[in-house]
PDB file of N, CA and C in Angstrom:
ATOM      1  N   UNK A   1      88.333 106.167 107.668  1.00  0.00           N
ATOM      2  CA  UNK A   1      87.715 107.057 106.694  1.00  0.00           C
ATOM      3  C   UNK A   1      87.715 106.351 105.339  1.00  0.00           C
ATOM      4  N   UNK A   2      86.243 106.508 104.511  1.00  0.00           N
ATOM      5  CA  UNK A   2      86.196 105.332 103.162  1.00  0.00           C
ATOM      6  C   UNK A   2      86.517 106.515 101.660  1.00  0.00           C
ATOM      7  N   UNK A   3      87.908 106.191 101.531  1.00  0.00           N
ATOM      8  CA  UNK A   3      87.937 107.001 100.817  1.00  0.00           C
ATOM      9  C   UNK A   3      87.718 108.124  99.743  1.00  0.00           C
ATOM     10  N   UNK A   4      88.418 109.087 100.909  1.00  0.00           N
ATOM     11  CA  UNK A   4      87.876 110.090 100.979  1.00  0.00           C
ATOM     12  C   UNK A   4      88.539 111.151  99.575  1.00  0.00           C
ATOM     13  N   UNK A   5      88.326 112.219  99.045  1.00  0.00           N
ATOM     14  CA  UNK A   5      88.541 112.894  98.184  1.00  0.00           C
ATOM     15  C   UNK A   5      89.600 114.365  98.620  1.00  0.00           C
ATOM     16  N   UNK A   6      90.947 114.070  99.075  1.00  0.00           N
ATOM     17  CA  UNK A   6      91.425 115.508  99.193  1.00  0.00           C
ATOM     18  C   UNK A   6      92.291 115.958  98.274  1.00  0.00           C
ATOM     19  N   UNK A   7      92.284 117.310  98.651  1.00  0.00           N
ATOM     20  CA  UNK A   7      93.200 118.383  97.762  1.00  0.00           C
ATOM     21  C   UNK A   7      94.944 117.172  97.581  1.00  0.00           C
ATOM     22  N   UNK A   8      95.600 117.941  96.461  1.00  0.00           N
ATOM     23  CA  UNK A   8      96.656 117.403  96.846  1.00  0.00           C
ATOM     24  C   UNK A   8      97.748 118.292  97.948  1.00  0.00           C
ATOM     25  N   UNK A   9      97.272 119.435  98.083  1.00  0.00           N
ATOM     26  CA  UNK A   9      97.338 120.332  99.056  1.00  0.00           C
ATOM     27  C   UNK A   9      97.716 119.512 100.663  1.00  0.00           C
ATOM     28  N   UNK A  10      96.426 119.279 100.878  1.00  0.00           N
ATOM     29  CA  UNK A  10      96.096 118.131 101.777  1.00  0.00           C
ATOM     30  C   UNK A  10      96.734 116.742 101.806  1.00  0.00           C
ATOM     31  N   UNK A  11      97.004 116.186 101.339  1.00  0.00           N
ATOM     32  CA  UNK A  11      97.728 114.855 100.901  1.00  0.00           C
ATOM     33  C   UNK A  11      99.130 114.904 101.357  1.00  0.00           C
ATOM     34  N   UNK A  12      99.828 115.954 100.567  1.00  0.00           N
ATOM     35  CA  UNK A  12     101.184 116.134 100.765  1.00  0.00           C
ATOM     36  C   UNK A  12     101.174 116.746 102.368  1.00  0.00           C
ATOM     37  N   UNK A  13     100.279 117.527 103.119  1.00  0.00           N
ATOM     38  CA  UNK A  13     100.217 118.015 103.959  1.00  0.00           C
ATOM     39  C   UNK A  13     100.622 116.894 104.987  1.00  0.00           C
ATOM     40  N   UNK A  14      99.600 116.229 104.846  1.00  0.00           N
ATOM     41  CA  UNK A  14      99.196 114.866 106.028  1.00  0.00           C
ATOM     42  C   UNK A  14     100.586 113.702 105.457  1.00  0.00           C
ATOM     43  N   UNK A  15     101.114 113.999 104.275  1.00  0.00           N
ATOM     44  CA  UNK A  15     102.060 112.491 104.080  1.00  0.00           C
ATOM     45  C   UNK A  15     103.416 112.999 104.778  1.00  0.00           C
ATOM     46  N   UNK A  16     103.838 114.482 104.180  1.00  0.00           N
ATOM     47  CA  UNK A  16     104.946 114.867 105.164  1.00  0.00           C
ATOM     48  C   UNK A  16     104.780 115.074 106.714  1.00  0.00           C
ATOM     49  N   UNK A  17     104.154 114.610 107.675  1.00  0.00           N
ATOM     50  CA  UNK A  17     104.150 114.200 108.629  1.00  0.00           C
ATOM     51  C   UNK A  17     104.043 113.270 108.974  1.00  0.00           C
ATOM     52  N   UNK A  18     103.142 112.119 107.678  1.00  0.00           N
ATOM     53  CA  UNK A  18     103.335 110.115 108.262  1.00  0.00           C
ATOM     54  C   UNK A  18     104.659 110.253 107.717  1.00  0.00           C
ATOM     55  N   UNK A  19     105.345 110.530 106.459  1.00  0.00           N
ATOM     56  CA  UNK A  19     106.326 110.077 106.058  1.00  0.00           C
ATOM     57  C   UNK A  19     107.720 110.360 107.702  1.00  0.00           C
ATOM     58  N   UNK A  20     107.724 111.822 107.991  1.00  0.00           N
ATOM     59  CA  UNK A  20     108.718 111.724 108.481  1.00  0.00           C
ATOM     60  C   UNK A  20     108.354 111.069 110.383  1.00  0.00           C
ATOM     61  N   UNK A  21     107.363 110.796 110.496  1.00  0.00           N
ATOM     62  CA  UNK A  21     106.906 109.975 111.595  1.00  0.00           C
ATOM     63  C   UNK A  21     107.387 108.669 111.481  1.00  0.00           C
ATOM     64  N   UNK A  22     107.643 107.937 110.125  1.00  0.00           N
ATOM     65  CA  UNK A  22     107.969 106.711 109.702  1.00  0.00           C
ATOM     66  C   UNK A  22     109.317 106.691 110.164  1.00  0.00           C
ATOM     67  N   UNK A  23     110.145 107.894 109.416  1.00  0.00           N
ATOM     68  CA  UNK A  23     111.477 108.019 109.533  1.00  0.00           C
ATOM     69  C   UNK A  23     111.732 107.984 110.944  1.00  0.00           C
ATOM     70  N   UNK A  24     111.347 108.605 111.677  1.00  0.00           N
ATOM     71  CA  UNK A  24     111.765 108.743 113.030  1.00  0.00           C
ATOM     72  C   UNK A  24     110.822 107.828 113.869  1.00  0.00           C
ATOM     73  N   UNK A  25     110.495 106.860 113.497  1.00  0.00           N
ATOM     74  CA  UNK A  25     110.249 105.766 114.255  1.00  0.00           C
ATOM     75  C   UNK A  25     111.032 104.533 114.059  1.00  0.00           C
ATOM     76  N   UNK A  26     111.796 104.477 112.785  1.00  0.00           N
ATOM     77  CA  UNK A  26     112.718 103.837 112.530  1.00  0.00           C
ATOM     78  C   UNK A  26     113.681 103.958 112.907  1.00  0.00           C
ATOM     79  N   UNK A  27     114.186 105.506 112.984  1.00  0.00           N
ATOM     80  CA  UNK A  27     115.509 105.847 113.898  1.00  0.00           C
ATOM     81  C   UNK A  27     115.223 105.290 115.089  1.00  0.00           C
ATOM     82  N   UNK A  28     114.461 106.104 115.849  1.00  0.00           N
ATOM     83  CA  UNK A  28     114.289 105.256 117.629  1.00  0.00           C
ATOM     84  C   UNK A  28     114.545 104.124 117.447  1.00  0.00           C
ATOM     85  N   UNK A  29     113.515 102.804 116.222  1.00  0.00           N
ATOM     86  CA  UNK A  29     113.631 101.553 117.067  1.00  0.00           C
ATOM     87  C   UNK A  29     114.826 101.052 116.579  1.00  0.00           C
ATOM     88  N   UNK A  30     116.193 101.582 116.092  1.00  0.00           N
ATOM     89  CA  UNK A  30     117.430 101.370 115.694  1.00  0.00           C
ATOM     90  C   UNK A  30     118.121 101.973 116.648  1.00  0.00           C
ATOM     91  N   UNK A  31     117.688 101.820 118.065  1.00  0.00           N
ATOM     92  CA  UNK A  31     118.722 102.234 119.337  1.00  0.00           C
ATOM     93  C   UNK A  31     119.455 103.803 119.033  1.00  0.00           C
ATOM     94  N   UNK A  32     119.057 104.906 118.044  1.00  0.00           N
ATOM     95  CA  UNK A  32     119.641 106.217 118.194  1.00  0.00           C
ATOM     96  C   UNK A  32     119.040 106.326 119.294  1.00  0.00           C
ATOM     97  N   UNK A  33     119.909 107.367 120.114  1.00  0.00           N
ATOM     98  CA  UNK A  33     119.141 108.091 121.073  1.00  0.00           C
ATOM     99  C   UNK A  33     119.624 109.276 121.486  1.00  0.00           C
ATOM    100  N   UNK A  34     120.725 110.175 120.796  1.00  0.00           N
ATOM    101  CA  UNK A  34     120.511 111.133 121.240  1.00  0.00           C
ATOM    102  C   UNK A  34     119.640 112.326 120.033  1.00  0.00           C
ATOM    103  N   UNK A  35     119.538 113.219 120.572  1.00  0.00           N
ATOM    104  CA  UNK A  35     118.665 114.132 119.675  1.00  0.00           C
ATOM    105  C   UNK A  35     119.122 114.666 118.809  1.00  0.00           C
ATOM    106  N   UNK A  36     120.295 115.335 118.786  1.00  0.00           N
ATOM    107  CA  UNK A  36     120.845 115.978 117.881  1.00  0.00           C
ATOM    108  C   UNK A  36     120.985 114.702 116.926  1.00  0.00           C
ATOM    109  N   UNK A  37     121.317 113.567 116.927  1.00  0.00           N
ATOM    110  CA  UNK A  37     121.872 112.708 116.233  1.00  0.00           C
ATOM    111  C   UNK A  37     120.531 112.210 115.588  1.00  0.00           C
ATOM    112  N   UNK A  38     119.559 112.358 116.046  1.00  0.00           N
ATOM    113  CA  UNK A  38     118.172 111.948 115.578  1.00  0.00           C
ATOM    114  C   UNK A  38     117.883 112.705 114.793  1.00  0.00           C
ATOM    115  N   UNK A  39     117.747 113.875 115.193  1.00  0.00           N
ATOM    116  CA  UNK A  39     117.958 114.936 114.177  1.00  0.00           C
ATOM    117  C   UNK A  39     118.175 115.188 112.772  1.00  0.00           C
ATOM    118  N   UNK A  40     119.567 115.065 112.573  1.00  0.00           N
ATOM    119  CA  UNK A  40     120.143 114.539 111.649  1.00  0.00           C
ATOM    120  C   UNK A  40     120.136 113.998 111.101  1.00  0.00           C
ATOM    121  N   UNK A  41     120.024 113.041 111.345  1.00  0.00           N
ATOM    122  CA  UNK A  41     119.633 110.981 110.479  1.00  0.00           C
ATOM    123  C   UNK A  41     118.335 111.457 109.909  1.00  0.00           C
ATOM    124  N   UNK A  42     117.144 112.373 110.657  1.00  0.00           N
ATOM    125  CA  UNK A  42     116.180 112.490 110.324  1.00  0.00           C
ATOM    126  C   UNK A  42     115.676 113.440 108.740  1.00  0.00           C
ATOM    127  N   UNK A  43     116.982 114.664 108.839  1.00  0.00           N
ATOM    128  CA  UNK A  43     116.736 115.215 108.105  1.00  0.00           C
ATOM    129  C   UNK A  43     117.322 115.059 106.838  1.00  0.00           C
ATOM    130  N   UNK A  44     118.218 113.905 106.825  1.00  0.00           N
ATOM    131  CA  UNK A  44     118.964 113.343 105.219  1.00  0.00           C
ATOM    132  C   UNK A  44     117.702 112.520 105.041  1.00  0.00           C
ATOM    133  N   UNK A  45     116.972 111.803 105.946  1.00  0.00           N
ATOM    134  CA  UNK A  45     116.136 110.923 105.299  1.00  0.00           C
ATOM    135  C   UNK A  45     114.383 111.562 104.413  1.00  0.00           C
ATOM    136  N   UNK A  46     114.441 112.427 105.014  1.00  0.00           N
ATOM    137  CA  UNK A  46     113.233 113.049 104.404  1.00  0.00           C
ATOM    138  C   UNK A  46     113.493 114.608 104.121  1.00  0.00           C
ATOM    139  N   UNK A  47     114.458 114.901 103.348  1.00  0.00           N
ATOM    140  CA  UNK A  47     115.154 116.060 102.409  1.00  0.00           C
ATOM    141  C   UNK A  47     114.347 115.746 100.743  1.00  0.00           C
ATOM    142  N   UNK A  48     114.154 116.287 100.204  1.00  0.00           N
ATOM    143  CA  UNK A  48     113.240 116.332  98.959  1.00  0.00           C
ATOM    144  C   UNK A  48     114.133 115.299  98.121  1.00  0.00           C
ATOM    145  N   UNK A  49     115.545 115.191  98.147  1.00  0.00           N
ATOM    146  CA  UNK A  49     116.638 114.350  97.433  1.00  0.00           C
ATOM    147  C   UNK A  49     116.214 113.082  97.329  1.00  0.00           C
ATOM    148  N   UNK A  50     116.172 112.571  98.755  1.00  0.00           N
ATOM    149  CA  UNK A  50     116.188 111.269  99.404  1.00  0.00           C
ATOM    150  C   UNK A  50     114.690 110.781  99.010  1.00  0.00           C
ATOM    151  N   UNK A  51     113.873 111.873  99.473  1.00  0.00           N
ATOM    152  CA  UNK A  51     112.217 111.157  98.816  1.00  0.00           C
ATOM    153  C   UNK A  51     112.280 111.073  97.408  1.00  0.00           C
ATOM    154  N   UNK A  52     112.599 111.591  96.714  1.00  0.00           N
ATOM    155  CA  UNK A  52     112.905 111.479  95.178  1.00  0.00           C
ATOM    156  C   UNK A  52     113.492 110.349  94.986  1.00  0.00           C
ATOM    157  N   UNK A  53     114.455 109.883  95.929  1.00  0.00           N
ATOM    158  CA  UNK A  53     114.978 108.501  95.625  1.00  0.00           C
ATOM    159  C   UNK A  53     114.121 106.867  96.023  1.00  0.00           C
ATOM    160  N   UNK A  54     113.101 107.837  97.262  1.00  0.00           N
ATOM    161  CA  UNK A  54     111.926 106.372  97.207  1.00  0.00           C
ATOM    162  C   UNK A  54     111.078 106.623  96.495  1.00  0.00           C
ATOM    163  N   UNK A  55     110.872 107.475  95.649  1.00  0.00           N
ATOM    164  CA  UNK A  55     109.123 107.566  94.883  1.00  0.00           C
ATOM    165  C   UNK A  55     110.256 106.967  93.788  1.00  0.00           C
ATOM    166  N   UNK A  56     110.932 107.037  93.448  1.00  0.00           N
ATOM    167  CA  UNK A  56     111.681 105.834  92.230  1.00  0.00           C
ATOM    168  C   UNK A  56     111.879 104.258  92.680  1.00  0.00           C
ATOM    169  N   UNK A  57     112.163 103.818  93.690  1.00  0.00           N
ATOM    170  CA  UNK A  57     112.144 102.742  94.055  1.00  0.00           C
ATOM    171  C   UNK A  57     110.710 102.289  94.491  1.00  0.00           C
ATOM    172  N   UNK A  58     110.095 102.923  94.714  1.00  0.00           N
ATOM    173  CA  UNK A  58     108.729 102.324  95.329  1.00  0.00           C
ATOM    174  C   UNK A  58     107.852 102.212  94.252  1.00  0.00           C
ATOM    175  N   UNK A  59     107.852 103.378  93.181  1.00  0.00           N
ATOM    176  CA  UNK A  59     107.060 103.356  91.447  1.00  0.00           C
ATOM    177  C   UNK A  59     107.157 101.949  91.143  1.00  0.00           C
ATOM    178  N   UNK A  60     107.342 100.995  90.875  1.00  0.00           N
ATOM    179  CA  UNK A  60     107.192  99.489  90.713  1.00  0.00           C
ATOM    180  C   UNK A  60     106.449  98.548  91.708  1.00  0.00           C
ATOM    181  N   UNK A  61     106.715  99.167  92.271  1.00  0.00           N
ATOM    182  CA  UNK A  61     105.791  98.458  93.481  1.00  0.00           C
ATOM    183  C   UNK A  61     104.186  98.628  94.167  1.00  0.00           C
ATOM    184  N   UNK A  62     104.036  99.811  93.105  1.00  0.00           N
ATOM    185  CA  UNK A  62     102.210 100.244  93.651  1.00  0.00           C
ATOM    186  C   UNK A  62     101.124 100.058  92.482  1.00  0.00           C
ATOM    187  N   UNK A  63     100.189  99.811  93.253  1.00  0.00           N
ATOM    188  CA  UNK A  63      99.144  98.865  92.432  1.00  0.00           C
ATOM    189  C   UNK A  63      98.730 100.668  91.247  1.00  0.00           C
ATOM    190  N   UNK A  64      97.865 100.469  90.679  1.00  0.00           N
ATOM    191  CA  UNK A  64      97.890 101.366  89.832  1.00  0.00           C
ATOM    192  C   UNK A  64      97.204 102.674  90.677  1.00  0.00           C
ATOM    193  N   UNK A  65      95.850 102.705  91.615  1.00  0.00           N
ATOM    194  CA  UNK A  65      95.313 103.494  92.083  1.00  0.00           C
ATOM    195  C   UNK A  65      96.323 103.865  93.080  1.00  0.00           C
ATOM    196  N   UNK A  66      97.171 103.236  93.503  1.00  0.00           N
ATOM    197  CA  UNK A  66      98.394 104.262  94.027  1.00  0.00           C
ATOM    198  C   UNK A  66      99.349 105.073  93.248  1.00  0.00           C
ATOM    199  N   UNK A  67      99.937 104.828  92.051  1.00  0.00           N
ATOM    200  CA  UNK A  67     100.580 105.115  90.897  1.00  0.00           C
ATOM    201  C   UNK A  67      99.724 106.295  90.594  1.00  0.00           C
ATOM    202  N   UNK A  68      98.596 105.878  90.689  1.00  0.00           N
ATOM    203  CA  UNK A  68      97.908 107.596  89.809  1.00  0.00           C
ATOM    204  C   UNK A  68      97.874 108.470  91.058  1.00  0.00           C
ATOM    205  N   UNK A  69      97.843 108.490  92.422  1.00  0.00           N
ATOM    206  CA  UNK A  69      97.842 109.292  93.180  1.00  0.00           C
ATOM    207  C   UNK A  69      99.468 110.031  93.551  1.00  0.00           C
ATOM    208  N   UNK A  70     100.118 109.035  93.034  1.00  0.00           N
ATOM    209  CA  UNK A  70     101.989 109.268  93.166  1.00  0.00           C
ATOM    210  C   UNK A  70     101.661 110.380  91.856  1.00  0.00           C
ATOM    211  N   UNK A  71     101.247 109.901  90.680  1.00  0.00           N
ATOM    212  CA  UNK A  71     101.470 111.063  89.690  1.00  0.00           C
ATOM    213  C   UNK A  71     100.886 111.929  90.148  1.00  0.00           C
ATOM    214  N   UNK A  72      99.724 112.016  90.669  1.00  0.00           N
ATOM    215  CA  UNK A  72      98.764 113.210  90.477  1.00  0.00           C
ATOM    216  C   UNK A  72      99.684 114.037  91.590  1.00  0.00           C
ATOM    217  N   UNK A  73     100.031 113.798  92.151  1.00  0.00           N
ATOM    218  CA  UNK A  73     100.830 114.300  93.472  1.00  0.00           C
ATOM    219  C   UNK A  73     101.996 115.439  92.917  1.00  0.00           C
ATOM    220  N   UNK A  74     102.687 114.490  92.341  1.00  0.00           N
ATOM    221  CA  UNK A  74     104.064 115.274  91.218  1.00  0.00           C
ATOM    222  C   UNK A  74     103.489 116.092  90.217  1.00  0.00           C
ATOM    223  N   UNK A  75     102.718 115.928  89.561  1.00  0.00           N
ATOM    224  CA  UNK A  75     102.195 116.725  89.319  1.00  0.00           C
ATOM    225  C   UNK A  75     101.399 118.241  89.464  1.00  0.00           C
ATOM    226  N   UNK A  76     101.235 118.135  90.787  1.00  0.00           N
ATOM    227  CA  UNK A  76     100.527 119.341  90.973  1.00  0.00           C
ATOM    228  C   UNK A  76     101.222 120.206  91.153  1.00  0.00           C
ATOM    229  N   UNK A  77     100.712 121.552  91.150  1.00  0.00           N
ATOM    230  CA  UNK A  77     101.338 122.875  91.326  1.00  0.00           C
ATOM    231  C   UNK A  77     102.149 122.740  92.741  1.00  0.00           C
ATOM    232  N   UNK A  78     103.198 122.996  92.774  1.00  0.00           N
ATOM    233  CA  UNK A  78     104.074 122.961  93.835  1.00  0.00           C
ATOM    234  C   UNK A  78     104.635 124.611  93.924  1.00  0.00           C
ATOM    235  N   UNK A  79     104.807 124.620  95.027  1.00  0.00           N
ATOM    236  CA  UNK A  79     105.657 125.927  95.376  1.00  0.00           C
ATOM    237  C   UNK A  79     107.136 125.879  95.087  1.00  0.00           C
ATOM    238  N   UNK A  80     107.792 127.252  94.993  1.00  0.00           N
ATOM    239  CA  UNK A  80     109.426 126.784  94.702  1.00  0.00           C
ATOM    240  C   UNK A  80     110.185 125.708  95.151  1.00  0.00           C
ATOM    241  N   UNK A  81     111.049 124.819  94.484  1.00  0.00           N
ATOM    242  CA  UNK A  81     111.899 124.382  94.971  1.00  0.00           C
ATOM    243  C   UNK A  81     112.968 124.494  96.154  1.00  0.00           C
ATOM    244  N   UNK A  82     113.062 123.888  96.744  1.00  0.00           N
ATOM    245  CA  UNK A  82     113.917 124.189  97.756  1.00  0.00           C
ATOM    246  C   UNK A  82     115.417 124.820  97.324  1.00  0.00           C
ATOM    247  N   UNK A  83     115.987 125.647  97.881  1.00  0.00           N
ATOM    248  CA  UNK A  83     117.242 125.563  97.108  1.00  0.00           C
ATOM    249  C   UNK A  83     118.465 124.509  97.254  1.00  0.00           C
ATOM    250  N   UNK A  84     117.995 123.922  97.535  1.00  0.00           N
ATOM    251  CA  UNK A  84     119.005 122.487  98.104  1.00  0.00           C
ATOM    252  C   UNK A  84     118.735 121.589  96.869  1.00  0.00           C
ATOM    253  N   UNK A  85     116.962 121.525  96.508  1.00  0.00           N
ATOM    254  CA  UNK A  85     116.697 120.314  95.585  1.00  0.00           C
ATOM    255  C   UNK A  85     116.552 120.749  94.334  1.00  0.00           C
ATOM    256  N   UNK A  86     116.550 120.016  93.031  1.00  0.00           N
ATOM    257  CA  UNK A  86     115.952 120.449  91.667  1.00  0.00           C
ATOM    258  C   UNK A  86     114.177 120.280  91.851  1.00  0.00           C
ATOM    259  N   UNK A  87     113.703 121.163  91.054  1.00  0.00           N
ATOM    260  CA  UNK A  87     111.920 121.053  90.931  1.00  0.00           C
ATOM    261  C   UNK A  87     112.107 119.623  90.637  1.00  0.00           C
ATOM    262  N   UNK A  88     112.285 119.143  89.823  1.00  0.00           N
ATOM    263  CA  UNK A  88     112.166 117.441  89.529  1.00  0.00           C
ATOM    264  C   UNK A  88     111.955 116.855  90.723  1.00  0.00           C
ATOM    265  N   UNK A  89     112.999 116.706  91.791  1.00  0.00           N
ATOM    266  CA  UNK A  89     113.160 116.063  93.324  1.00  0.00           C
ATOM    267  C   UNK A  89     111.721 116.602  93.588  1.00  0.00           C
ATOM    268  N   UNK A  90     112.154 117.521  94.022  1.00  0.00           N
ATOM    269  CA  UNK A  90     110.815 119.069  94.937  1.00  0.00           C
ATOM    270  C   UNK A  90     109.137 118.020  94.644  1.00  0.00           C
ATOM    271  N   UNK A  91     108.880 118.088  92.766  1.00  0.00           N
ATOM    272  CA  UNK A  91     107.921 117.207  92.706  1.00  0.00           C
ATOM    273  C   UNK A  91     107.360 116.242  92.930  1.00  0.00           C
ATOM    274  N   UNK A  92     108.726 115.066  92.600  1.00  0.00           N
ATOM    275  CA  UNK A  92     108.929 113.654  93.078  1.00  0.00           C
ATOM    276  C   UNK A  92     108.779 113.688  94.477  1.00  0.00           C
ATOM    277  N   UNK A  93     109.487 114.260  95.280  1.00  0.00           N
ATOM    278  CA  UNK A  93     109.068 114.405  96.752  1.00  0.00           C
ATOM    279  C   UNK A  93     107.425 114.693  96.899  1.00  0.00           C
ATOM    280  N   UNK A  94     107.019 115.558  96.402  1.00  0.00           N
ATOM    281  CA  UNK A  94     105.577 116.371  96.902  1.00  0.00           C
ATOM    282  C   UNK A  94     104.618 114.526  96.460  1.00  0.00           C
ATOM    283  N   UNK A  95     104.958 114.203  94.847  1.00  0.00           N
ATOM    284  CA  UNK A  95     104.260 113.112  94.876  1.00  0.00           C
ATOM    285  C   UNK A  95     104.387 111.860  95.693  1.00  0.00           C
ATOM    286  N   UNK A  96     105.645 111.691  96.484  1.00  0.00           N
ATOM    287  CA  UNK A  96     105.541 110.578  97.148  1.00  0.00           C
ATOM    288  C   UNK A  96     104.974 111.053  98.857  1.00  0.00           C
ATOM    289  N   UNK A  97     104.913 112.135  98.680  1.00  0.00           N
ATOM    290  CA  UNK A  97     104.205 113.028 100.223  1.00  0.00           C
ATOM    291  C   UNK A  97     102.668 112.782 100.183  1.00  0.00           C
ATOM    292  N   UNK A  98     102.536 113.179  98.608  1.00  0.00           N
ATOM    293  CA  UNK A  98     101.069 112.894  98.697  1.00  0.00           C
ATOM    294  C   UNK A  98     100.362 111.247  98.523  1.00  0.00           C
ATOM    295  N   UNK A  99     100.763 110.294  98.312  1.00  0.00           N
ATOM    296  CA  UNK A  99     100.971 108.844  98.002  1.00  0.00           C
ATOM    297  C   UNK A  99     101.032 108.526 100.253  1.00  0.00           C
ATOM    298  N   UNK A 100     101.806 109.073 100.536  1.00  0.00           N
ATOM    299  CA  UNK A 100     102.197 108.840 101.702  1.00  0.00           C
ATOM    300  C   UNK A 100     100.578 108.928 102.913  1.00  0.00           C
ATOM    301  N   UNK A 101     100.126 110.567 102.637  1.00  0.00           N
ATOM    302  CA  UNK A 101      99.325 110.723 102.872  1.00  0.00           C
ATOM    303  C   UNK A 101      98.005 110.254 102.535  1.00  0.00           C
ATOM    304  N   UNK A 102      97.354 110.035 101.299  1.00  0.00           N
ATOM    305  CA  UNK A 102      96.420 109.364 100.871  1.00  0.00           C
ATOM    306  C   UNK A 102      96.503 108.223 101.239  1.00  0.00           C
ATOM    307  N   UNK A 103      97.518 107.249 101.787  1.00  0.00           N
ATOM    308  CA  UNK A 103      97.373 105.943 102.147  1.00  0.00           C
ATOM    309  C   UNK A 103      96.740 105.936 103.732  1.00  0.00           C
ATOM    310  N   UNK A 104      97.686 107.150 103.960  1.00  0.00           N
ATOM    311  CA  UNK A 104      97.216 107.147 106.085  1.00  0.00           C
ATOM    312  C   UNK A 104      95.514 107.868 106.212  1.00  0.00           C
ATOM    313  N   UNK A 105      95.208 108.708 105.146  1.00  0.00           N
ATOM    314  CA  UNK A 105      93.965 109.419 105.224  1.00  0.00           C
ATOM    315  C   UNK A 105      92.840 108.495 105.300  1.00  0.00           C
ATOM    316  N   UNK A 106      93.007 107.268 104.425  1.00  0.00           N
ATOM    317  CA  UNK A 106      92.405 106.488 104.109  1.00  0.00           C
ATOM    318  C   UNK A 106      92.415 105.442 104.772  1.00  0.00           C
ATOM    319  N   UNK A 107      92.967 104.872 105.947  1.00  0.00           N
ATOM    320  CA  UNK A 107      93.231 103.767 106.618  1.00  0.00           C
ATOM    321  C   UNK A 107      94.090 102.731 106.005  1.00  0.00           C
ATOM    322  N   UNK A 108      94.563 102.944 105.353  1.00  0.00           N
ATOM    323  CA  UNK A 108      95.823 102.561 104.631  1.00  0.00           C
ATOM    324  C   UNK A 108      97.366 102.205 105.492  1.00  0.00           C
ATOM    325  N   UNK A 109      97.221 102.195 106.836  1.00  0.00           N
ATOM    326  CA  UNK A 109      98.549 102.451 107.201  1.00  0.00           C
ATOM    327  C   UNK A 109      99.649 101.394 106.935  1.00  0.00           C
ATOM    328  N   UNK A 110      98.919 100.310 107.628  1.00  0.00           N
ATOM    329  CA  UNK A 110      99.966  98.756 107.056  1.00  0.00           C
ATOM    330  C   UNK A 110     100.569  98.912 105.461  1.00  0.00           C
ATOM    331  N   UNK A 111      99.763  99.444 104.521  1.00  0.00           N
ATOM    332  CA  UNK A 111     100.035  99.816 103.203  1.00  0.00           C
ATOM    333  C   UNK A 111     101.427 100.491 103.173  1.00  0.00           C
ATOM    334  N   UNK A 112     101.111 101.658 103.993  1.00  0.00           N
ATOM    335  CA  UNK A 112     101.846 103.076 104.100  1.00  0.00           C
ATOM    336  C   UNK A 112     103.582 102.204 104.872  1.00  0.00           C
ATOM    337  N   UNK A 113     103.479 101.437 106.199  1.00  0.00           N
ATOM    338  CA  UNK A 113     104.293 101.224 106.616  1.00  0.00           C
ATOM    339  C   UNK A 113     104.743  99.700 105.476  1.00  0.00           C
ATOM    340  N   UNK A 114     103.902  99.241 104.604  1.00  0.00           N
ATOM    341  CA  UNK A 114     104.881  98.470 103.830  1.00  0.00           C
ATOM    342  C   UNK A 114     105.717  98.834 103.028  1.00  0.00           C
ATOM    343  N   UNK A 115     105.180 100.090 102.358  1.00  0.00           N
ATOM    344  CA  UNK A 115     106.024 100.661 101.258  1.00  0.00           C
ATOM    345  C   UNK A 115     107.243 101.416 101.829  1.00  0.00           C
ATOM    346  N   UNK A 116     106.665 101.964 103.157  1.00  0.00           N
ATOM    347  CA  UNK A 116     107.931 102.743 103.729  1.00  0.00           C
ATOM    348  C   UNK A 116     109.059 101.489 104.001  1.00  0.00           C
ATOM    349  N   UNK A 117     108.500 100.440 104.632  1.00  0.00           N
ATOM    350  CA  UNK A 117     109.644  99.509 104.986  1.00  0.00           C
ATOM    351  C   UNK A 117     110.671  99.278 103.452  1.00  0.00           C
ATOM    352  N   UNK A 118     110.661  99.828 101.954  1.00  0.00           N
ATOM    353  CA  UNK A 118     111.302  99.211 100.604  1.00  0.00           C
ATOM    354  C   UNK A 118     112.087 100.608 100.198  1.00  0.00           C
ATOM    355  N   UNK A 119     111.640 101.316 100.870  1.00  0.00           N
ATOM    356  CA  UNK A 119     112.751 102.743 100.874  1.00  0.00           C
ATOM    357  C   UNK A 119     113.809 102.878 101.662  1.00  0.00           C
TER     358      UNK A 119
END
């Protein structure tokens, strides 16, 4: 698809499922194997905290038309915070969801799995 124009609605929609597809393809090919334990590993890694901690490490590393889609992302109207995370995280998460997604929407994936590989 030649990029295409979505909501950030959409973005974050489609990135929180590459993002945590990433995660749990990394678990598998790191010999976890039971479920509960997959589980787990899975859900510290893509908790609004933890994405807040790669949209900070990865912000240096994206060319600018990714940078403005990371902001535009954090930026947008988000629904409450989780009660686990601060809105700050909650955002930072939603923008690196939507960064996540706009890369896979777009045929972006090698992109998507490089940046995931620096988180």
């Amino acid at each position: 698809m030649a990029d295409a124009n979505f909501s950030n609605d959409a973005l974050a929609f489609a990135g929180d499922a590459v993002y945590s597809l990433l995660v749990r393809e990394r678990l598998c090919l790191g010999g976890k194997c039971r479920s509960k334990e997959l589980h787990g590993l899975a859900a510290i890694q893509v908790c609004a905290a933890a994405q807040a901690k790669a949209y900070h490490a990865l912000l240096p590393r994206l060319t600018e038309e990714e940078a403005a889609v990371l902001r535009r992302g954090k930026n947008s109207h988000c629904g409450e915070a989780p009660k686990n995370a601060s809105r700050t995280e909650y955002q930072e998460a939603t923008g690196l969801e939507c960064l996540f997604g706009w890369l896979w929407l777009n045929g972006k994936e090698e992109r998507a799995r490089e940046l995931f590989e620096q988180t």
